[in-house]
N, C-alpha and C. Protein backbone atom coordinates (compact mmCIF):
# COMPACT_ATOMS: atom_id res chain seq x y z
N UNK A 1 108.78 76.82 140.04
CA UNK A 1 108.00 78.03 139.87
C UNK A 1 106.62 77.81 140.45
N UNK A 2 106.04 78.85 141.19
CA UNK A 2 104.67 78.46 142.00
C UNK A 2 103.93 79.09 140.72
N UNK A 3 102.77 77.87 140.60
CA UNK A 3 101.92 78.36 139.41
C UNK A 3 101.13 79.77 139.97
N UNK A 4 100.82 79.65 141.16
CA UNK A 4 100.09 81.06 141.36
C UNK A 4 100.83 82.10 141.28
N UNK A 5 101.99 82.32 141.44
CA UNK A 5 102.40 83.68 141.44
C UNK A 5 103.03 83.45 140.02
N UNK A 6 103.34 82.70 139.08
CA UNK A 6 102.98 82.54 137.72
C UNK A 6 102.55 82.75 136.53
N UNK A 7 101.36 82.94 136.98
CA UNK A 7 99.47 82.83 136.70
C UNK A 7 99.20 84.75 136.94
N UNK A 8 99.81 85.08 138.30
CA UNK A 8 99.69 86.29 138.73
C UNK A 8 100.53 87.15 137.77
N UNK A 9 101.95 86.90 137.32
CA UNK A 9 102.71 87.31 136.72
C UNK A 9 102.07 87.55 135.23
N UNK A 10 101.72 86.64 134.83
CA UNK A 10 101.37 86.39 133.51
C UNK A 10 100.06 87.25 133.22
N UNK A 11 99.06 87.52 133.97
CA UNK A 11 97.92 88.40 134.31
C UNK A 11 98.56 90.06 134.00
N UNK A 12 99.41 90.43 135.37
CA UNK A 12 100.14 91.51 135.26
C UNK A 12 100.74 91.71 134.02
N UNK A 13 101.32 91.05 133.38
CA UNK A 13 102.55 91.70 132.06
C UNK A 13 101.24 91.49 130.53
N UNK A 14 99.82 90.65 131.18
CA UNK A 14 99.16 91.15 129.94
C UNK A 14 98.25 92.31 130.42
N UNK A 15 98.52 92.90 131.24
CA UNK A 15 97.79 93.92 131.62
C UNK A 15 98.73 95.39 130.89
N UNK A 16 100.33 95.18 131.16
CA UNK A 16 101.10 95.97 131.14
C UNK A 16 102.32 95.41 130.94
N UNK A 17 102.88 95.21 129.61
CA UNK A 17 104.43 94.25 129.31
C UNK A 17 105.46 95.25 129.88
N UNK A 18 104.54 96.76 130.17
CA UNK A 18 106.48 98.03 130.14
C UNK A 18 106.84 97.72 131.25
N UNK A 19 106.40 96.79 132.23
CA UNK A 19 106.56 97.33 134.01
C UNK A 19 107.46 96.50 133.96
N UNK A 20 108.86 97.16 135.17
CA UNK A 20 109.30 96.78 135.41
C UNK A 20 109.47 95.21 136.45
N UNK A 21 110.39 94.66 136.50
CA UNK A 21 110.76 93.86 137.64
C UNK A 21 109.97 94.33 139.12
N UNK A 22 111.00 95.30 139.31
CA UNK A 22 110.59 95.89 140.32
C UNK A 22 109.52 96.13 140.52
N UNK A 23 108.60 96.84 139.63
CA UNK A 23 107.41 97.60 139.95
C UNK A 23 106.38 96.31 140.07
N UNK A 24 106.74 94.88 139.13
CA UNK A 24 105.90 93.63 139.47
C UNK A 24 105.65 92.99 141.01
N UNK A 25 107.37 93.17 141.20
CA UNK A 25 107.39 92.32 142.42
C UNK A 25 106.77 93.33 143.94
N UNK A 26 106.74 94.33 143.38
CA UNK A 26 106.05 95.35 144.50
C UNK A 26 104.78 94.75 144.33
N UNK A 27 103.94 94.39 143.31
CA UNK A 27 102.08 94.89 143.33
C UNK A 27 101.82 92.94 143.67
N UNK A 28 103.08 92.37 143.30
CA UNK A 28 102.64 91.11 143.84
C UNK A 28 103.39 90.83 145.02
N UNK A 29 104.19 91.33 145.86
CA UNK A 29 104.20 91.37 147.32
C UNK A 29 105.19 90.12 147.25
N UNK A 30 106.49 90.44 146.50
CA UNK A 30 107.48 89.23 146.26
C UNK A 30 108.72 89.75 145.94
N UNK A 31 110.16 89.06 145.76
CA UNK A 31 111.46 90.16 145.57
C UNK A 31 111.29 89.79 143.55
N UNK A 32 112.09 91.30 143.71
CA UNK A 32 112.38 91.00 142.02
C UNK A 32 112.96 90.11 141.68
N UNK A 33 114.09 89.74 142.38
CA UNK A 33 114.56 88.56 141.84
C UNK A 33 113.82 86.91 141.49
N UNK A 34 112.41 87.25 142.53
CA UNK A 34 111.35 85.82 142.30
C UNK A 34 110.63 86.30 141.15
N UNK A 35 110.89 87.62 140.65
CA UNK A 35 109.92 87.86 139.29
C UNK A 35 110.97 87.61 138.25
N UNK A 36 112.07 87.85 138.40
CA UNK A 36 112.79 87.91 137.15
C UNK A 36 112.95 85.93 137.12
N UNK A 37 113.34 85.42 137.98
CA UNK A 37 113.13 84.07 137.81
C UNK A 37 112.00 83.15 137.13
N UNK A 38 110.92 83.97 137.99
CA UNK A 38 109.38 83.22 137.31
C UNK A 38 109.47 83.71 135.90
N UNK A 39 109.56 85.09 135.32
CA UNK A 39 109.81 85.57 134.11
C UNK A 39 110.09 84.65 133.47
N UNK A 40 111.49 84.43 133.24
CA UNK A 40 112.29 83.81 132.76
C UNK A 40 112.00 82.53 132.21
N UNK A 41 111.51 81.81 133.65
CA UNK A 41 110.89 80.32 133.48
C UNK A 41 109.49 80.56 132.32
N UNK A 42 108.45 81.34 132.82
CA UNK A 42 107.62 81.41 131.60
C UNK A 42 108.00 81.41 130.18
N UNK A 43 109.08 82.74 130.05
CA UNK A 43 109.63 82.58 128.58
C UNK A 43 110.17 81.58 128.21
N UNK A 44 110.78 80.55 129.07
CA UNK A 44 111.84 79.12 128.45
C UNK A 44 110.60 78.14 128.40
N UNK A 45 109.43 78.30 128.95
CA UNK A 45 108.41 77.17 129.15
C UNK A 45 107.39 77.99 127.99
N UNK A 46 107.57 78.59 127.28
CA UNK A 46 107.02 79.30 126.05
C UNK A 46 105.82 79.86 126.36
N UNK A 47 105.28 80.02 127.51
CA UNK A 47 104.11 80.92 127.66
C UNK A 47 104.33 82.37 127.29
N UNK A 48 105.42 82.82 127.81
CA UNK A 48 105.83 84.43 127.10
C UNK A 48 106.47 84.41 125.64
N UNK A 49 105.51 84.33 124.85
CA UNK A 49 106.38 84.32 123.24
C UNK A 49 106.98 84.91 122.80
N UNK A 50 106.70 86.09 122.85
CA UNK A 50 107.36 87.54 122.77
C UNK A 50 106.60 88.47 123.36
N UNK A 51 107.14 90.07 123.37
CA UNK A 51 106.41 90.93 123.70
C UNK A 51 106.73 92.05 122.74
N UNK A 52 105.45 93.00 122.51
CA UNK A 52 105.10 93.51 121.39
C UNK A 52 104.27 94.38 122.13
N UNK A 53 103.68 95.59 121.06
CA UNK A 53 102.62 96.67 121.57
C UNK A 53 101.38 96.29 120.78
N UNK A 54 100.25 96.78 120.63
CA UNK A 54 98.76 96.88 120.26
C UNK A 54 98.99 98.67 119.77
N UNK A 55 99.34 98.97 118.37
CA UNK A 55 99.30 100.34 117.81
C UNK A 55 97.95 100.43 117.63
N UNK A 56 97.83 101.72 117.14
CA UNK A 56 96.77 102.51 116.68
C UNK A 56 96.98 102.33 115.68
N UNK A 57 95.54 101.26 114.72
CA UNK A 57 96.47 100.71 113.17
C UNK A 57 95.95 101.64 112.62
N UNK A 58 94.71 102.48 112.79
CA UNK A 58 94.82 103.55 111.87
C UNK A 58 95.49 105.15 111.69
N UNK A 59 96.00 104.76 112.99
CA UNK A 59 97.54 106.23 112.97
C UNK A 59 98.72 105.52 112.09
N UNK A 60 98.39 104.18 112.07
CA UNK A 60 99.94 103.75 110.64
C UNK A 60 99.58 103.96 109.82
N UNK A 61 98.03 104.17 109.42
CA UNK A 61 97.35 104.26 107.96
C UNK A 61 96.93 102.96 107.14
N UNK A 62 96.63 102.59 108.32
CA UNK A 62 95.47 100.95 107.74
C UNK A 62 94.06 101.42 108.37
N UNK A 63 93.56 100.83 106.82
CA UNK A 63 91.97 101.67 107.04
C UNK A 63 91.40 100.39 106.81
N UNK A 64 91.34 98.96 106.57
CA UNK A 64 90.74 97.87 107.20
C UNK A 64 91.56 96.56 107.73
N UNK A 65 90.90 96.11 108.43
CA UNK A 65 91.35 94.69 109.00
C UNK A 65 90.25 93.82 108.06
N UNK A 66 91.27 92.68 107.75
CA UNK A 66 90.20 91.71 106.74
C UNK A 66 90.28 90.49 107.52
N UNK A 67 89.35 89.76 107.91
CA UNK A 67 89.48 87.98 107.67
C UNK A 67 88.97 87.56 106.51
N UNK A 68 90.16 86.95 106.17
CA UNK A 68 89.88 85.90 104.43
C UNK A 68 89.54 84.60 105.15
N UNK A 69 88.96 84.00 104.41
CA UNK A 69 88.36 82.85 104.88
C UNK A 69 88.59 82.09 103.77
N UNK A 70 89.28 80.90 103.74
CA UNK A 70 89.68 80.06 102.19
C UNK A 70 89.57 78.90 102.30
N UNK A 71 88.59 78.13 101.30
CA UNK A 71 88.85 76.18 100.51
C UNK A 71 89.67 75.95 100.54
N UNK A 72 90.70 75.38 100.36
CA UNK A 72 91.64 74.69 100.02
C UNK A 72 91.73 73.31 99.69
N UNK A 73 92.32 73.02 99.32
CA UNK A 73 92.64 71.21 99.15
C UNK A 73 93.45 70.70 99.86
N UNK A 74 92.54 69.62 100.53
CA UNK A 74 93.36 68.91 101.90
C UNK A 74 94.84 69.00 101.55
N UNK A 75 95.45 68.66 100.48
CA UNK A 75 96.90 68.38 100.04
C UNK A 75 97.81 69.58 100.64
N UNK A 76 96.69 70.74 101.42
CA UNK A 76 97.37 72.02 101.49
C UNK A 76 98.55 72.25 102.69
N UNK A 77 97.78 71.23 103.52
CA UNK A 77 98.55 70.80 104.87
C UNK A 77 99.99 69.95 104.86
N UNK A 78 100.52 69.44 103.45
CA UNK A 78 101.78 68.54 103.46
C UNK A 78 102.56 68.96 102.04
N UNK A 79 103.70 68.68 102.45
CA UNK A 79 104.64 68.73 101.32
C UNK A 79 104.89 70.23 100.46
N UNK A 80 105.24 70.43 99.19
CA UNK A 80 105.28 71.20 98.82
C UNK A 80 104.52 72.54 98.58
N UNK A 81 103.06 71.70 98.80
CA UNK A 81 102.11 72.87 98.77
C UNK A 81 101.90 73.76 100.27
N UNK A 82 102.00 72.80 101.09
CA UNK A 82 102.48 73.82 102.42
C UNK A 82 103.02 74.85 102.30
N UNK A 83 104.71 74.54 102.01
CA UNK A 83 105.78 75.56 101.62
C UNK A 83 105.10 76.65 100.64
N UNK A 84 104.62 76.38 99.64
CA UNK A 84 103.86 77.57 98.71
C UNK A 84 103.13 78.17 99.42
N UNK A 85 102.07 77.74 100.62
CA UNK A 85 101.46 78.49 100.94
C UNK A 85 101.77 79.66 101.88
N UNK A 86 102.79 78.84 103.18
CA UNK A 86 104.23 79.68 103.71
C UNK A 86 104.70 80.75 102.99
N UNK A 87 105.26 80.55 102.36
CA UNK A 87 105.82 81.69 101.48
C UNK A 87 105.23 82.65 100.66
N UNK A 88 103.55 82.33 100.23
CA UNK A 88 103.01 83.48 100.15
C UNK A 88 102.42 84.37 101.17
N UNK A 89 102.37 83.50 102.13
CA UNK A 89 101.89 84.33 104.15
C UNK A 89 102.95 85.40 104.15
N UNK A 90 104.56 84.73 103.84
CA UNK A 90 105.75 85.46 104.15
C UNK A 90 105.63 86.63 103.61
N UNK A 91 105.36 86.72 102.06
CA UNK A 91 105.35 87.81 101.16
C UNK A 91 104.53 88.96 102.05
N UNK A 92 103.72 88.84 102.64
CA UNK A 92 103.24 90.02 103.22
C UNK A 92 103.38 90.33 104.54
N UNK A 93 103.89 91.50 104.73
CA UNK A 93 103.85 91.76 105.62
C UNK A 93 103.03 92.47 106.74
N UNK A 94 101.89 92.71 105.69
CA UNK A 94 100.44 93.20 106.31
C UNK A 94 99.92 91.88 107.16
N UNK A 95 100.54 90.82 106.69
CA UNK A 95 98.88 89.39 107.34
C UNK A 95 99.95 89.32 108.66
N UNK A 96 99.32 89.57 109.26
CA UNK A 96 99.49 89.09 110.78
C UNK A 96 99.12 87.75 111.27
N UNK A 97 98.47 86.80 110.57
CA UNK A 97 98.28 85.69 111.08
C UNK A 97 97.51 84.80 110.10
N UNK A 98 97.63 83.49 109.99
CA UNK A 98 97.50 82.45 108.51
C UNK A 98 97.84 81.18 109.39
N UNK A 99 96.36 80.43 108.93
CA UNK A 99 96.22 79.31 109.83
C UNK A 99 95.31 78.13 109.05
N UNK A 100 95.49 76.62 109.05
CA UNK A 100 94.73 76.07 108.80
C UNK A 100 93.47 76.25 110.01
N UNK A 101 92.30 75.37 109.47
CA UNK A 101 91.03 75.42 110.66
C UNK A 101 89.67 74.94 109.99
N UNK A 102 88.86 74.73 110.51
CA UNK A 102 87.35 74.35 109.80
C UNK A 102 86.54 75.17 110.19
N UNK A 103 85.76 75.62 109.46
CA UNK A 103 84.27 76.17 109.65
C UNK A 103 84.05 77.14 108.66
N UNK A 104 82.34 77.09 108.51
CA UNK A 104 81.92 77.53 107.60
C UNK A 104 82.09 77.21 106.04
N UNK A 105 82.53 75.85 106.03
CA UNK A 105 82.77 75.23 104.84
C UNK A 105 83.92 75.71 104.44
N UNK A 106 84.74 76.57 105.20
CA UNK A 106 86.22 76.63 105.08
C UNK A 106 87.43 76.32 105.61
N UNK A 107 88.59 75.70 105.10
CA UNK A 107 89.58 75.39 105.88
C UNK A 107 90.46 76.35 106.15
N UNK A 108 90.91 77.39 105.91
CA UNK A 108 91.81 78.49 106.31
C UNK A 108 91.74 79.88 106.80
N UNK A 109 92.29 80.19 107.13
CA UNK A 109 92.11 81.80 107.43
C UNK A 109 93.44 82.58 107.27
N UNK A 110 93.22 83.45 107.02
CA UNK A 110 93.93 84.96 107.17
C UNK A 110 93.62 86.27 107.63
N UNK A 111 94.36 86.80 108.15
CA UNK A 111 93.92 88.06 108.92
C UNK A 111 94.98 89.28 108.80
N UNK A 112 94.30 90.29 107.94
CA UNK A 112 95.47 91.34 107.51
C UNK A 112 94.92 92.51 107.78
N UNK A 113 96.01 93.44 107.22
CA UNK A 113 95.45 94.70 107.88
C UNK A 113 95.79 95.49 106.26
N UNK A 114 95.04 96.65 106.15
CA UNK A 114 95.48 97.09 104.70
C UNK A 114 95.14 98.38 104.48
N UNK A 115 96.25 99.61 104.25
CA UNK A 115 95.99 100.57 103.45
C UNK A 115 94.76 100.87 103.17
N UNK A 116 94.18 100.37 102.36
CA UNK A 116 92.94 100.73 101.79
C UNK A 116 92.47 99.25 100.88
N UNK A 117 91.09 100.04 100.23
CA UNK A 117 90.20 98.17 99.79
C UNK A 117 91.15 97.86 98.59
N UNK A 118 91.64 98.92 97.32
CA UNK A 118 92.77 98.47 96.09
C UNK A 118 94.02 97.33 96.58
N UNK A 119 94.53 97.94 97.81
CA UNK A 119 95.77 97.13 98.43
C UNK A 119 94.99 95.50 98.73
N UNK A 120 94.00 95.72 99.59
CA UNK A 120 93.58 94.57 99.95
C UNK A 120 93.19 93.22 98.64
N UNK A 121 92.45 93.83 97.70
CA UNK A 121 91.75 93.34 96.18
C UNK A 121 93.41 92.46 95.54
N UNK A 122 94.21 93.59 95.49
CA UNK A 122 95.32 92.95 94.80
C UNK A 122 95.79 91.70 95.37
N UNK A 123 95.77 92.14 96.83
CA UNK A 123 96.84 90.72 97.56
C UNK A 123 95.54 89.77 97.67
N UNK A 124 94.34 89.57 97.89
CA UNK A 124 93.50 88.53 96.96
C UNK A 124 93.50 87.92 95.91
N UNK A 125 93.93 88.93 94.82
CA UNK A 125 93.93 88.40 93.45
C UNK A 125 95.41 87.69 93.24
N UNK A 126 96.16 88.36 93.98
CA UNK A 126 97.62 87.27 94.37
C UNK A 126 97.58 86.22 94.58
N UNK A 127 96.30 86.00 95.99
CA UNK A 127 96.34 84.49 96.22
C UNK A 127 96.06 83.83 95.29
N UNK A 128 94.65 84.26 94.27
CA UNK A 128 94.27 83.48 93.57
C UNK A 128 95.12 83.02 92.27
N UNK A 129 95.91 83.62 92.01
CA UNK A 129 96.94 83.48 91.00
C UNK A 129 97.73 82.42 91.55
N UNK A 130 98.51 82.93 92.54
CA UNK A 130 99.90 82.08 93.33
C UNK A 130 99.52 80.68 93.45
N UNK A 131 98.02 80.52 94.35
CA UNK A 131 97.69 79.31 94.98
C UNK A 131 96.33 78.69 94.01
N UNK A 132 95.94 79.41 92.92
CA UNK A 132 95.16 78.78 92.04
C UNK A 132 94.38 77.27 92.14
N UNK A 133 95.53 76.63 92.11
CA UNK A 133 95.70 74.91 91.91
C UNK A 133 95.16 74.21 93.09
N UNK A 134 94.93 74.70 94.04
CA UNK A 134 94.54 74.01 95.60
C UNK A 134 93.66 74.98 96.37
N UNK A 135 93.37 76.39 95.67
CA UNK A 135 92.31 77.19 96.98
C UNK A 135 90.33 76.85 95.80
N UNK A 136 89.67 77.12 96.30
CA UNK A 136 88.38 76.61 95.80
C UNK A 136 87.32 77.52 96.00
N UNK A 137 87.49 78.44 97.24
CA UNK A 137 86.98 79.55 97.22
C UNK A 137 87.64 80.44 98.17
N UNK A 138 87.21 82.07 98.04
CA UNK A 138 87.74 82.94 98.93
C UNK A 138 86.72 83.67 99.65
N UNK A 139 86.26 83.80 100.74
CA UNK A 139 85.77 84.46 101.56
C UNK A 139 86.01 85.44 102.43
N UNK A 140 85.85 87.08 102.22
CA UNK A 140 86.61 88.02 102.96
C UNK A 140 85.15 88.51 104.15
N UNK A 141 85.89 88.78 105.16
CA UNK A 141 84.92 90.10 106.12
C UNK A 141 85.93 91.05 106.57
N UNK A 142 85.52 92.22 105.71
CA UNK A 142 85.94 93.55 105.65
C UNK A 142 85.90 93.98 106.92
N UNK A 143 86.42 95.09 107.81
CA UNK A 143 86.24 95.90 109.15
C UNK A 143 87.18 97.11 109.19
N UNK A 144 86.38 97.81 108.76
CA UNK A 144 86.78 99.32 108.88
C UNK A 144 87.47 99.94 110.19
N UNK A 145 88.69 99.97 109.99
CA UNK A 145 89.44 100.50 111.42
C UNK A 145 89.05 101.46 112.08
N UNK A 146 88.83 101.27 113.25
CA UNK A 146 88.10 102.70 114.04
C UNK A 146 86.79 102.73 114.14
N UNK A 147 86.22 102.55 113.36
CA UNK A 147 84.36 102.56 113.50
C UNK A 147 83.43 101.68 113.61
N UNK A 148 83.12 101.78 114.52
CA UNK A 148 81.99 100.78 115.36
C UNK A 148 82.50 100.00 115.93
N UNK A 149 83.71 99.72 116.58
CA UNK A 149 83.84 98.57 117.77
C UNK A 149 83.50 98.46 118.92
N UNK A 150 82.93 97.41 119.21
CA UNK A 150 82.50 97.40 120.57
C UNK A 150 83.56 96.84 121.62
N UNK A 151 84.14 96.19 121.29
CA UNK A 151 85.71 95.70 122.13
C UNK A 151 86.59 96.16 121.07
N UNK A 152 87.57 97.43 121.96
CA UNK A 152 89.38 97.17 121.46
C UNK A 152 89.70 95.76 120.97
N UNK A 153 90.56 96.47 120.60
CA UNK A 153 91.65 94.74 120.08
C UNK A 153 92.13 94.90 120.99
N UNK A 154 92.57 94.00 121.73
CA UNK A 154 93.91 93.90 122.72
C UNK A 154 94.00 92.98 123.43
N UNK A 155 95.14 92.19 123.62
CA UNK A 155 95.50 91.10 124.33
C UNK A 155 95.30 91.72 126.31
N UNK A 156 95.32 92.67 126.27
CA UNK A 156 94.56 92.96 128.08
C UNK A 156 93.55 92.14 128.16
N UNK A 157 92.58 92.18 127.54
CA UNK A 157 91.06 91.34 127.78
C UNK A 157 91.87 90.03 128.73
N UNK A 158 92.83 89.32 128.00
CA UNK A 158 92.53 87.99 128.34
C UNK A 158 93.32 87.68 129.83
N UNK A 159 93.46 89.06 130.81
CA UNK A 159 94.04 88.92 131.78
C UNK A 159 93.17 88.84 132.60
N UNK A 160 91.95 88.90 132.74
CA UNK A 160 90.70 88.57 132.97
C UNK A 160 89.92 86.79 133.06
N UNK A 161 90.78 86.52 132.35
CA UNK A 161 90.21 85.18 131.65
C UNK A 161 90.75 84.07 132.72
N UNK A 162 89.82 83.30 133.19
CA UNK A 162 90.93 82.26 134.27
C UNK A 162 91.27 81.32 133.36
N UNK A 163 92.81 80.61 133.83
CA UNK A 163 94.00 80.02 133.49
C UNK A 163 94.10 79.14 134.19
């Protein structure tokens, strides 16, 4: 696989995942069949993870995006308490993403999207129940869907970004 037309590919489908084969291998001046190949190779070489859309989260009726920011106890990273923590990520299907990490005197994060602030409060007070024994503090930043952003969300930006 030539990394540049690769690189080019990978640019294009974060610009636009609907386009076809065809319509790729036209704007990069190559046969479809060298796109559906390079494709391919990206997805088996895991750069294409999946593909998905960027909704309008407040036409689903999520009126904030939260980052939780959480203590934990080192122990959180092995063994059983991992799995507990897994499986309360699982329980929701609002958090889009749950990660160990450092900063700000915190090791974790979460990032959800929620109905409204009651929905959000509860699945907080969940954690603190569920994971009691190993979280130490909770740190949220609220963001009201729709108002005041200065950048969209969207994975386009990073087709921009050199690779």
């Amino acid at each position: 696989m030539r990394k540049e037309l690769a690189q080019q590919l990978l640019r294009e489908l974060l610009e636009n995942s609907k386009r076809s084969d065809r319509e790729l291998a036209k704007v990069l001046k190559v046969s479809q069949p060298t796109i559906t190949r390079t494709r391919r190779k990206l997805e088996e070489n895991g750069l294409i993870q999946e593909y998905t859309i960027v909704p309008d989260f407040r036409k689903m009726g999520f009126e904030i995006l939260v980052i939780t920011f959480v203590k934990m106890h080192p122990d959180i990273l092995v063994g059983e308490t991992r799995e507990r923590a897994e499986k309360f990520a699982e329980k929701f299907p609002n958090v889009i993403f749950v990660s160990s990490g450092k900063g700000l005197g915190m090791t974790g994060v979460i990032i959800s999207l929620h109905k409204n602030y009651t929905e959000y409060y509860k699945q907080v007070n969940q954690l603190r129940v569920d994971l009691k024994d190993v979280t130490e503090d909770i740190q949220s930043f609220i963001i009201p869907i729709g108002e005041e952003e200065y950048k969209r969300f969207s994975l386009t930006h990073l087709k921009d970004v050199p690779l």
